[in-house]
Protein backbone atom coordinates (compact mmCIF):
# COMPACT_ATOMS: atom_id res chain seq x y z
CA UNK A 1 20.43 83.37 62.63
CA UNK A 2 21.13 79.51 64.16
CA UNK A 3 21.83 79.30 67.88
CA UNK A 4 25.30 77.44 68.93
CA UNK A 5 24.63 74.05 69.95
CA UNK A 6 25.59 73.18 72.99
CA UNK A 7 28.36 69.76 73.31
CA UNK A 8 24.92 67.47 73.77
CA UNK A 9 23.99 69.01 70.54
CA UNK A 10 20.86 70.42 71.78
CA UNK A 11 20.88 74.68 71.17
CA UNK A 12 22.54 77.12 74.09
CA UNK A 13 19.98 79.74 74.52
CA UNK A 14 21.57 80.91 77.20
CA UNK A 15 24.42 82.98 75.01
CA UNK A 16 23.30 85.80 73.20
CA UNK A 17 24.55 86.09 69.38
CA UNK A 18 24.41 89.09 67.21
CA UNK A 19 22.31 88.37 64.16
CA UNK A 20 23.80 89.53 60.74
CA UNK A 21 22.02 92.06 60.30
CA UNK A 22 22.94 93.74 63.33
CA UNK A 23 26.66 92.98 62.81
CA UNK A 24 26.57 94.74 59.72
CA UNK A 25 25.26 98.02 61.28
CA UNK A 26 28.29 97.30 63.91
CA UNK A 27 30.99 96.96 61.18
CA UNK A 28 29.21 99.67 59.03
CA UNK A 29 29.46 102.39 62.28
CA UNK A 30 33.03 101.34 63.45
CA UNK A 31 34.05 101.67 59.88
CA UNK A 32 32.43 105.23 59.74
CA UNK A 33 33.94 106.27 62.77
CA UNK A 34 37.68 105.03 61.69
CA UNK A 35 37.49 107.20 58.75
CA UNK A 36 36.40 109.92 60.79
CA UNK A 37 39.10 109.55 63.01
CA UNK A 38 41.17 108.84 60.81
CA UNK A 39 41.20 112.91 59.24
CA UNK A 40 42.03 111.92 55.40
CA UNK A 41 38.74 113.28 53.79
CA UNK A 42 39.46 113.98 50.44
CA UNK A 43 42.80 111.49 50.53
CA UNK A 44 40.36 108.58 50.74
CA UNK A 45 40.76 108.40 47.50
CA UNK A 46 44.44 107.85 47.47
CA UNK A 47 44.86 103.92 47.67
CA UNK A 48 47.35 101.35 46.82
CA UNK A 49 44.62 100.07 43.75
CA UNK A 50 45.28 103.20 42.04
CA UNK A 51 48.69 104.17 42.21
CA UNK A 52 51.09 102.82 39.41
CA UNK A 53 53.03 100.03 41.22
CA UNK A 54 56.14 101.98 39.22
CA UNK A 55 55.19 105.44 39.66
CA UNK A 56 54.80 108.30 36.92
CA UNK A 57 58.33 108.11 35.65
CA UNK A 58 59.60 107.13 32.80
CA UNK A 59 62.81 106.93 33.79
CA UNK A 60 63.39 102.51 34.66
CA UNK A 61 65.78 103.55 37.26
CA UNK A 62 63.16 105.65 38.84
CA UNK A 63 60.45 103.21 38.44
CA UNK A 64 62.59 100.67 40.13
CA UNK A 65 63.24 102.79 43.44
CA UNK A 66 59.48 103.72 43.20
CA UNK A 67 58.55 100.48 42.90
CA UNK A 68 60.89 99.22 45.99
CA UNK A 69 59.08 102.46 48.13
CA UNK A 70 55.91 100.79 47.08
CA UNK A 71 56.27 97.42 47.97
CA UNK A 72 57.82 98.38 51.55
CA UNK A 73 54.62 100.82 51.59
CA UNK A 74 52.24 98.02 51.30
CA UNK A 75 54.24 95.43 53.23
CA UNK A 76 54.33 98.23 56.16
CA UNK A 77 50.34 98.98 55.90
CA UNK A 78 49.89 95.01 56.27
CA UNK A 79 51.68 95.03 59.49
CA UNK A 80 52.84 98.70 61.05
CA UNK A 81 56.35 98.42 62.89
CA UNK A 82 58.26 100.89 63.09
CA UNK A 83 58.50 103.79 61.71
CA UNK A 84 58.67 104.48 57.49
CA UNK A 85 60.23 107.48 56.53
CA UNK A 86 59.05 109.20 52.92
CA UNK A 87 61.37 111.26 51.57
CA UNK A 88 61.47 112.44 47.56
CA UNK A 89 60.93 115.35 45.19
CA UNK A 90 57.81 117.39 44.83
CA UNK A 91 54.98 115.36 42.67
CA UNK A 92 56.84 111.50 43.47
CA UNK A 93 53.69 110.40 44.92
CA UNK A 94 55.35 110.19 48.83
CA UNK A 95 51.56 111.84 50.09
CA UNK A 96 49.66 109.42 48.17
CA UNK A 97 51.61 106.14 49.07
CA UNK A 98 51.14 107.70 52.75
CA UNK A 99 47.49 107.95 52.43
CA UNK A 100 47.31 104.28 50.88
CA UNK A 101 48.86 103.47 53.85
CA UNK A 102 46.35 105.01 56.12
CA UNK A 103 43.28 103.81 53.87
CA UNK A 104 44.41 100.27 53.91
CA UNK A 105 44.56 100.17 57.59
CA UNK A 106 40.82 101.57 57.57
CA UNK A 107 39.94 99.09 55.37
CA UNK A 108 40.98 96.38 57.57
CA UNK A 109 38.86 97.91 60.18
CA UNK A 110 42.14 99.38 61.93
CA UNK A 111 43.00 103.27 63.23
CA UNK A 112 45.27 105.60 61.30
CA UNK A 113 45.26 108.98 62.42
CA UNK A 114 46.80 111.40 58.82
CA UNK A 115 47.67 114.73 59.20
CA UNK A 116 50.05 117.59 57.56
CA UNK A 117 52.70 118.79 60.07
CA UNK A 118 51.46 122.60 59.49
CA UNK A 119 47.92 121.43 60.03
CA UNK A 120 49.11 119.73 63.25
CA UNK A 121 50.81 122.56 64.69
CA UNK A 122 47.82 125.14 63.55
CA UNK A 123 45.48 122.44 65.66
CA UNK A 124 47.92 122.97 68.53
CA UNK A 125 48.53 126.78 68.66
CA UNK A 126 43.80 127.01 68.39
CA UNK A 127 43.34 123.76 70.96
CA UNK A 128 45.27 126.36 73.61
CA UNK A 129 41.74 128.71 72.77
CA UNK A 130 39.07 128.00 76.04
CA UNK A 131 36.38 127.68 73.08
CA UNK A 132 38.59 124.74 70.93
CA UNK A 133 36.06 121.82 70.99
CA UNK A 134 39.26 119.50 72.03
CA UNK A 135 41.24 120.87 75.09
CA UNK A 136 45.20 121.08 73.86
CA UNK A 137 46.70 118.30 76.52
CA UNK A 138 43.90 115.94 75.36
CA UNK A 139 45.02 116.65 71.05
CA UNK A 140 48.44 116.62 72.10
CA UNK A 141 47.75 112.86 73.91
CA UNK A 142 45.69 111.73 70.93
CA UNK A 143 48.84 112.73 68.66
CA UNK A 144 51.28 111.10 70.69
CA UNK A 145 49.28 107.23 71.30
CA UNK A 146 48.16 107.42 67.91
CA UNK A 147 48.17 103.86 66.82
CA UNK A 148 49.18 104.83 63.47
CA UNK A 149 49.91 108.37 62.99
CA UNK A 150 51.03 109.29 59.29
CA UNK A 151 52.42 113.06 60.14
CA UNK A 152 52.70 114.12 55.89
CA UNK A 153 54.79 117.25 55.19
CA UNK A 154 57.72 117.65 57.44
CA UNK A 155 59.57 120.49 56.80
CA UNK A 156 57.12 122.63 55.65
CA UNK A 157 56.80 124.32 58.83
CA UNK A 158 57.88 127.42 59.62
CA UNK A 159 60.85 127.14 62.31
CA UNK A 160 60.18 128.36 65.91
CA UNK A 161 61.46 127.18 69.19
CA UNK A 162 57.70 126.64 70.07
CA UNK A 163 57.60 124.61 66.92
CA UNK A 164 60.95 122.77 67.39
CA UNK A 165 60.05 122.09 70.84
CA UNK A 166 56.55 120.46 70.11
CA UNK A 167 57.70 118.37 67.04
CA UNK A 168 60.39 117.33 69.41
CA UNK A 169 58.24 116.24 72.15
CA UNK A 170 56.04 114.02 69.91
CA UNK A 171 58.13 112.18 68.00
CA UNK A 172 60.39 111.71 71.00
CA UNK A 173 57.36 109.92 72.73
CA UNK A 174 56.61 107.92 69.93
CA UNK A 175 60.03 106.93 69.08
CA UNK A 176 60.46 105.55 72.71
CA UNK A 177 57.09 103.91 72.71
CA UNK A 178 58.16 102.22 69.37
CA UNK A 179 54.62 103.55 67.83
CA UNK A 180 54.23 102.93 64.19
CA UNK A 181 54.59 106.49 62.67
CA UNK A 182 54.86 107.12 59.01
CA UNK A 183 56.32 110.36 58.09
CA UNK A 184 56.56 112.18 54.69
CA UNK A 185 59.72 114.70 54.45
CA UNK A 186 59.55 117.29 51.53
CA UNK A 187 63.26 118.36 52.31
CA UNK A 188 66.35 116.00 52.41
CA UNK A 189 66.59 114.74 55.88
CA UNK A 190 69.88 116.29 56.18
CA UNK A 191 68.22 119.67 56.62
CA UNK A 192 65.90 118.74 59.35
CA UNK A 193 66.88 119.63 62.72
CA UNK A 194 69.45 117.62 64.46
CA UNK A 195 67.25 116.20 66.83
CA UNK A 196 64.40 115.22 64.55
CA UNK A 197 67.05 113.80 62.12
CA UNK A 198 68.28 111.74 64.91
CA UNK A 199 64.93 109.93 65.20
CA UNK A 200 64.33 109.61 61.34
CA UNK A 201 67.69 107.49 60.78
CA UNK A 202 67.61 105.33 63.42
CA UNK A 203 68.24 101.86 62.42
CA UNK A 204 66.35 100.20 65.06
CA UNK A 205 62.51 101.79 64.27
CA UNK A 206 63.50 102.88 60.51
């Protein structure tokens, strides 16, 4: 490790500087803790590096789309704005293009919070439990000011007014606070409720 000279030329002891080593255990923990934040576990292994740039089909006109989705997947993970909206039949490879999304901003050392919209709302309904390790206002907050939040799964939930009403009141935050939020629908957006549809097709975040 070299101490920064001072304008005379002569060393500045009076600064402190990290030596490599320890900068590596920095980088190393932050990069731990991102990926424990960041709640993909098993979908780390869903990156851009192996996912066919064209997708599975062997249809060219579905390789083209696929290929446009991918690009605008991997443009969006370079620079999150905005919201990117998912939508395709069962098996496309929407989830894993989400998760590359989320794993490349890890890799560049930057927070992505993924989670399935069932999963959400189970974490929800148990955070309202005195014993839930997380107290339900302080989940609900985290879900919200995500910095990235990829919310996979949207319209697998099973319809409530409690659910309607909670969906509702996070992506209305996050579409007013412009947050980047990436969301994966498994049913046309058309059959999403009005509300939530609303949000999805707006031109200015989508």
């Amino acid at each position: 490790m070299s101490i920064p000279p001072l304008p005379s030329g002569k060393p500045d002891f009076s600064r402190v500087v990290a030596c490599r080593c320890t900068q590596q255990e920095l980088d190393k923990g932050r990069q731990t803790h991102l990926l424990r934040y960041s709640n993909l576990r098993s979908l780390t292994r869903f990156t851009f590096d192996n996912l066919l740039p064209k997708g599975r089909s062997g249809n060219p006109i579905n390789q083209e789309q696929f290929h446009r989705v991918y690009e605008a997947a991997k443009a969006f993970a370079a620079e999150p704005k905005g919201w990117l909206i998912l939508v395709g039949p069962s098996g496309c490879g929407k989830t894993h293009l989400a998760a590359a999304i989320a794993n490349e901003r890890v890799s560049q050392g930057q927070p992505a919070f993924f989670i399935s919209t069932p999963d959400l709302l189970d974490r929800l309904r148990s955070a309202f439990n005195t014993s839930s390790e997380i107290p339900y206002d302080e989940f609900f907050d985290q879900m919200r000011n995500a910095p990235l939040l990829v919310l996979d799964d949207l319209g697998a939930q099973t319809s409530t007014p409690w659910v309607k009403e909670k969906l509702d009141q996070l992506l209305n935050y996050r579409f007013n606070s412009e947050l980047p939020t990436v969301i994966v629908a498994i049913i046309p957006i058309e059959q999403l409720e009005d509300r939530i549809r609303t949000r999805l097709t707006d031109p200015n975040l989508c």
